[in-house]
C-alpha atoms as a PDB file:
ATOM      1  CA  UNK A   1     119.135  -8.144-162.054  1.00  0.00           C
ATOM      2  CA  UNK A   2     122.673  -9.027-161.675  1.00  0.00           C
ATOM      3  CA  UNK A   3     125.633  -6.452-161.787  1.00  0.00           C
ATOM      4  CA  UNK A   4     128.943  -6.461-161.530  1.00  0.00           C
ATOM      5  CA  UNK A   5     130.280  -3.864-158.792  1.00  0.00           C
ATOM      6  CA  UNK A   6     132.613  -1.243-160.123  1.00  0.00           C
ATOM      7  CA  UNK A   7     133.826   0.453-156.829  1.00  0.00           C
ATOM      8  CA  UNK A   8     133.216  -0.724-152.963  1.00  0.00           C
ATOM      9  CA  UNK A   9     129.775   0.508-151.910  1.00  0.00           C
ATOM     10  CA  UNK A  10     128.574   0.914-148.257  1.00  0.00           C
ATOM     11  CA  UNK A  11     126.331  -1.988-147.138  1.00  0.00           C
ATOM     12  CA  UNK A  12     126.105  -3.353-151.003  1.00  0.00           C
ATOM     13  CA  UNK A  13     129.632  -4.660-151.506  1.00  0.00           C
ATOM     14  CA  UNK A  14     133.021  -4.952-152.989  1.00  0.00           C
ATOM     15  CA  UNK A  15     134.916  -4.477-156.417  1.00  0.00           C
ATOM     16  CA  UNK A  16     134.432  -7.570-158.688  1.00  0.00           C
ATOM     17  CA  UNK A  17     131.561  -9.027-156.641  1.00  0.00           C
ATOM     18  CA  UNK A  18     128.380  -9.954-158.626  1.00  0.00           C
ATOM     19  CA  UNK A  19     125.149  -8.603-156.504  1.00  0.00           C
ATOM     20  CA  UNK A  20     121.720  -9.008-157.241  1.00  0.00           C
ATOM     21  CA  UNK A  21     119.896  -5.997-157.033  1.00  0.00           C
ATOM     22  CA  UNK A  22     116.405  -4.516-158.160  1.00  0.00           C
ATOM     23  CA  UNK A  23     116.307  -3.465-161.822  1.00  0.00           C
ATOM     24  CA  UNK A  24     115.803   0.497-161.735  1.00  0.00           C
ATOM     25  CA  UNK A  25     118.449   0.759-159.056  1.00  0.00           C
ATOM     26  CA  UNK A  26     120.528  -1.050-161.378  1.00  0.00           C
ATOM     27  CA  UNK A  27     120.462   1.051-164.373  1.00  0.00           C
ATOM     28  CA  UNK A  28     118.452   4.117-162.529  1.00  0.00           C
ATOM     29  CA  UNK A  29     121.821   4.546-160.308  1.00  0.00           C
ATOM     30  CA  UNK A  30     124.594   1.894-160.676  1.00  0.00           C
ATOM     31  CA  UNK A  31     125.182   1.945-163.960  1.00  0.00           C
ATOM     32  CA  UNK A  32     124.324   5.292-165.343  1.00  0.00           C
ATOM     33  CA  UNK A  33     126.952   6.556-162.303  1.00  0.00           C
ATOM     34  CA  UNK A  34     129.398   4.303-163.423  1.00  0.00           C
ATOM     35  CA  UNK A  35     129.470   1.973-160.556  1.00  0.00           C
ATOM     36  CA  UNK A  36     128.629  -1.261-161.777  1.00  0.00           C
ATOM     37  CA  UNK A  37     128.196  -3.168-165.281  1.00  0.00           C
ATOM     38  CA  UNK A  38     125.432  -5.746-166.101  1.00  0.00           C
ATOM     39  CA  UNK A  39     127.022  -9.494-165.140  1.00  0.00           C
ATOM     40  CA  UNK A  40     127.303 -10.562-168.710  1.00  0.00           C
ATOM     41  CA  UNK A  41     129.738 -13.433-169.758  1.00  0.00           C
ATOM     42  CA  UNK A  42     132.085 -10.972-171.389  1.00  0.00           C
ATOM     43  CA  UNK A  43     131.769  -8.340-169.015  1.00  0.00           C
ATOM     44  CA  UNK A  44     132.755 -10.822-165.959  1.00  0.00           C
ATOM     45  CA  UNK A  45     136.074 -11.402-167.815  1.00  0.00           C
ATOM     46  CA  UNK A  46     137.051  -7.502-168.141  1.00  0.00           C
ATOM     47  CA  UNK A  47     136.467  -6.898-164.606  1.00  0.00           C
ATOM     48  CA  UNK A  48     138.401 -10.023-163.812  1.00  0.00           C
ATOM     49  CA  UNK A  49     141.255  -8.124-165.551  1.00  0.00           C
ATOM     50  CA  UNK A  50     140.987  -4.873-164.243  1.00  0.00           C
ATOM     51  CA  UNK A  51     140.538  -5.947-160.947  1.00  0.00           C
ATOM     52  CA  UNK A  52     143.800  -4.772-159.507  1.00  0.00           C
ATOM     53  CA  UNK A  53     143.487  -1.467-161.071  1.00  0.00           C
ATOM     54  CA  UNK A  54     139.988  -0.739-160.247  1.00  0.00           C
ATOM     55  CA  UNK A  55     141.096  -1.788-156.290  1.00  0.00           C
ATOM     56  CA  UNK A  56     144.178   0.772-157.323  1.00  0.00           C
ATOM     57  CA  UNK A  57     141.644   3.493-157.622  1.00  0.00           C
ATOM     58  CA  UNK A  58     139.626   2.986-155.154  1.00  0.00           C
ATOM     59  CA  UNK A  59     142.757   2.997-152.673  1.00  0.00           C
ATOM     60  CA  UNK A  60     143.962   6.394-154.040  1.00  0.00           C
ATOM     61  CA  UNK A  61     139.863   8.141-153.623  1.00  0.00           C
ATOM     62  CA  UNK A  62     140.794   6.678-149.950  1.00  0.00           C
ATOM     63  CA  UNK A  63     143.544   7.919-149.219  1.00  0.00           C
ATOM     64  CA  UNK A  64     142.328  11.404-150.714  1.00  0.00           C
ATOM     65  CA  UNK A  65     139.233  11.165-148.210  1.00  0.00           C
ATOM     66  CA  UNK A  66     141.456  10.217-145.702  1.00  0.00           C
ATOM     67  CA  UNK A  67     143.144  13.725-146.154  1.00  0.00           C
ATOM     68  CA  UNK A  68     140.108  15.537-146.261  1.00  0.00           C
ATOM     69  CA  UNK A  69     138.622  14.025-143.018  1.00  0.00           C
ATOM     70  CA  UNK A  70     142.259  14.913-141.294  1.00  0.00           C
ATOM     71  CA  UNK A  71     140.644  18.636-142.495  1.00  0.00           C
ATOM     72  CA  UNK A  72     137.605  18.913-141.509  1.00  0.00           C
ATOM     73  CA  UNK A  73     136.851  16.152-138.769  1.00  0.00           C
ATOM     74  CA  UNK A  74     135.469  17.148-135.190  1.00  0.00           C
ATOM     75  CA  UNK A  75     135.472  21.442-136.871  1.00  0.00           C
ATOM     76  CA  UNK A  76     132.924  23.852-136.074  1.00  0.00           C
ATOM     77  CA  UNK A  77     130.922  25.720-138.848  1.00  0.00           C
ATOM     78  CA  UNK A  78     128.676  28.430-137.250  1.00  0.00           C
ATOM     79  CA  UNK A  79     125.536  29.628-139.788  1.00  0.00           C
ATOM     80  CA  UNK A  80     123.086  32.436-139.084  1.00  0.00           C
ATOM     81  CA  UNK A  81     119.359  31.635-139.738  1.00  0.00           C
ATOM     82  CA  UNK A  82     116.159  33.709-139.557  1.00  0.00           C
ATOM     83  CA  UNK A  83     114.363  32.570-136.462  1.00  0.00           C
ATOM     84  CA  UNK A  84     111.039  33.004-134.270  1.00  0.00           C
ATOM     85  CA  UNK A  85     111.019  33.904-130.870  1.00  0.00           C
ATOM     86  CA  UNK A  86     110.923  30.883-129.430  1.00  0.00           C
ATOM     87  CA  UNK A  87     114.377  29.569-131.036  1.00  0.00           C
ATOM     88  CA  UNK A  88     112.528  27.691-134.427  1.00  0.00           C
ATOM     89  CA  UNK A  89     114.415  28.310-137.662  1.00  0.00           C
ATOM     90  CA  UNK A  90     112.773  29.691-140.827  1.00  0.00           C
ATOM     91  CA  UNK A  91     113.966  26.644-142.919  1.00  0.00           C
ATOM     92  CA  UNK A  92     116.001  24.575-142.429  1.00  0.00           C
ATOM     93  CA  UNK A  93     119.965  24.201-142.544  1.00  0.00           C
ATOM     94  CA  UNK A  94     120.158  21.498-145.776  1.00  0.00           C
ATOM     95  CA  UNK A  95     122.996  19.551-146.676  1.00  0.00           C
ATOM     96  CA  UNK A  96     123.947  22.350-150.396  1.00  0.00           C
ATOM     97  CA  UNK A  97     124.379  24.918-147.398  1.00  0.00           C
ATOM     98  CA  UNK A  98     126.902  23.301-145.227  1.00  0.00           C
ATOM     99  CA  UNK A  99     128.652  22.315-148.396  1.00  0.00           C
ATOM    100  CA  UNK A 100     129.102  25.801-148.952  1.00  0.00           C
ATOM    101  CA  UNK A 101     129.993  26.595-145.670  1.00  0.00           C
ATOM    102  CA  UNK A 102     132.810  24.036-146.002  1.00  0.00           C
ATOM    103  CA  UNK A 103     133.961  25.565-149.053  1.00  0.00           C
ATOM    104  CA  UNK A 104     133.886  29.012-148.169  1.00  0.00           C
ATOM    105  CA  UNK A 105     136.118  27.958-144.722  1.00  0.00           C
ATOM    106  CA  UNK A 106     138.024  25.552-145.956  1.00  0.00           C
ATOM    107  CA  UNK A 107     138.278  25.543-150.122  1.00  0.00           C
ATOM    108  CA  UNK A 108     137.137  22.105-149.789  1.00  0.00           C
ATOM    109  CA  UNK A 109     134.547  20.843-152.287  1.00  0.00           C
ATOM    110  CA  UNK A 110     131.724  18.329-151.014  1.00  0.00           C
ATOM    111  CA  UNK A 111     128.962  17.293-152.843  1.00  0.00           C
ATOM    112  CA  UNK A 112     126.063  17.817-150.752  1.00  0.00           C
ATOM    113  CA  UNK A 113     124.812  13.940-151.257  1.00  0.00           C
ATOM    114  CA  UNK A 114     127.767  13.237-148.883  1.00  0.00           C
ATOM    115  CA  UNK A 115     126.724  15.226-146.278  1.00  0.00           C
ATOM    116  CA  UNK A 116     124.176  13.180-143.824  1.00  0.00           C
ATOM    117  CA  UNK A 117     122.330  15.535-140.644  1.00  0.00           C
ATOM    118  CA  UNK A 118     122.267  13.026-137.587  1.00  0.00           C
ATOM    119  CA  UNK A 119     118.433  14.913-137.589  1.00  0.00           C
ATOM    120  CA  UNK A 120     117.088  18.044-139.359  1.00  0.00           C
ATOM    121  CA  UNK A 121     118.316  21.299-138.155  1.00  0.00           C
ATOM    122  CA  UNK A 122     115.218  23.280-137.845  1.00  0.00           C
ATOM    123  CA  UNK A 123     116.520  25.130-134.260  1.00  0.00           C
ATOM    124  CA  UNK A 124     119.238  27.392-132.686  1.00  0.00           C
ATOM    125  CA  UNK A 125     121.621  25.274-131.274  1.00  0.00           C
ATOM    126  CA  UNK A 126     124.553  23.123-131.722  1.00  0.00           C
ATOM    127  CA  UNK A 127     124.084  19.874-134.640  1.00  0.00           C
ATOM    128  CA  UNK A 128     126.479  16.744-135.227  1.00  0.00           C
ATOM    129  CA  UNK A 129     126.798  15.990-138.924  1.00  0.00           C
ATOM    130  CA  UNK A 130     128.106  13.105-140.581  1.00  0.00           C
ATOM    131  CA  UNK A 131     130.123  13.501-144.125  1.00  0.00           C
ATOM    132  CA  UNK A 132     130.482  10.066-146.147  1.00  0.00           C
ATOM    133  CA  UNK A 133     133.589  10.959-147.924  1.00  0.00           C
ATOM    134  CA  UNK A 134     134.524   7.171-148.757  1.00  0.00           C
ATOM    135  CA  UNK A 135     132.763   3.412-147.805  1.00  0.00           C
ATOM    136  CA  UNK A 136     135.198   3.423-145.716  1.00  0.00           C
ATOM    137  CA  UNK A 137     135.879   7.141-144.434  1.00  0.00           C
ATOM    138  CA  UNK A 138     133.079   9.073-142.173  1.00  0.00           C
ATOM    139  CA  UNK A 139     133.938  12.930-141.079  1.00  0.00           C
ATOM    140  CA  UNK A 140     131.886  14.329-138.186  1.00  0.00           C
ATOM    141  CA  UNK A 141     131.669  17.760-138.184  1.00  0.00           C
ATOM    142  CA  UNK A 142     129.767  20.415-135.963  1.00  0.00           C
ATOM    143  CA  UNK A 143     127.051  23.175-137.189  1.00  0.00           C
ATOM    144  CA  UNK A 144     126.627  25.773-134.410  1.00  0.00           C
ATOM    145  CA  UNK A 145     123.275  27.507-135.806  1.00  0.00           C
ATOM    146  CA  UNK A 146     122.874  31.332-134.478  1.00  0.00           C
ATOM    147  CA  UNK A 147     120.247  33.693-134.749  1.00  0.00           C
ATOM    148  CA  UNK A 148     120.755  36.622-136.670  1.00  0.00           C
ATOM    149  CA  UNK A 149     117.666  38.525-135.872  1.00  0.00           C
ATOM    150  CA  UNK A 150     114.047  37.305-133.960  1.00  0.00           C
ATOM    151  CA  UNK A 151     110.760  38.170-135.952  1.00  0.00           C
ATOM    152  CA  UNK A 152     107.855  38.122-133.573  1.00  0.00           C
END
């Protein structure tokens, strides 16, 4: 199914371009979030107008990721997780908890789909995590998991 891209999107492509992509992504994700139109004649033509103002847009969410990864890049957020004896957590540290972490330090909102765990953080120890805040705009930011008691 062709679409028309809305927005830039990492590894898929720019504003304007017509992709082919498979149908439920299409309307499952790209076009019930707003991010691209079906390639019709007529919608071709509107993008072709809007162009500059769509690339206006995307610019300005930039430059506002740009300002939160000034923020929060290369910080330290320490949690404190049930664990065993031998250092395994209870859980897991997921991606809604560091957003909360963030926004209880910070008062900066990130939805947790942005937030990507270089692996799962299942131990006591020190994690690198990568924050997609843009296409174009990564944060890396450090979870220092702690015990806060041992069960045996």
């Amino acid at each position: 199914m062709k679409v028309i891209l809305l927005e830039n999107l990492n590894r898929i492509g720019s504003i304007g371009e017509i992709i082919d992509v498979k149908r439920g992504y299409a309307r499952n994700y790209l076009i019930a979030n707003k991010k691209a139109l079906y390639a019709s004649k007529e919608n071709v033509l509107q993008v072709e107008k809007i162009k500059s103002e769509l690339a206006k847009k995307d610019n300005e969410k930039k430059q506002d990721a740009k300002k939160i990864a000034e923020k929060i890049n290369k910080k330290e957020y320490n949690v404190k997780k049930l664990s065993t004896e031998n250092n395994e957590l209870y859980g897991s540290v997921k991606p809604t908890e560091i957003s909360k972490l963030i926004l209880e330090a910070d008062k900066i909102e990130i939805k947790p789909s942005l937030i990507q765990p270089v692996q799962d953080i299942k131990t006591i120890g020190k994690f690198k995590v990568k924050i997609s805040l843009h296409s174009e705009v990564d944060a890396i930011i450090t979870i220092n998991v702690e015990s806060s008691e041992t069960i045996q």
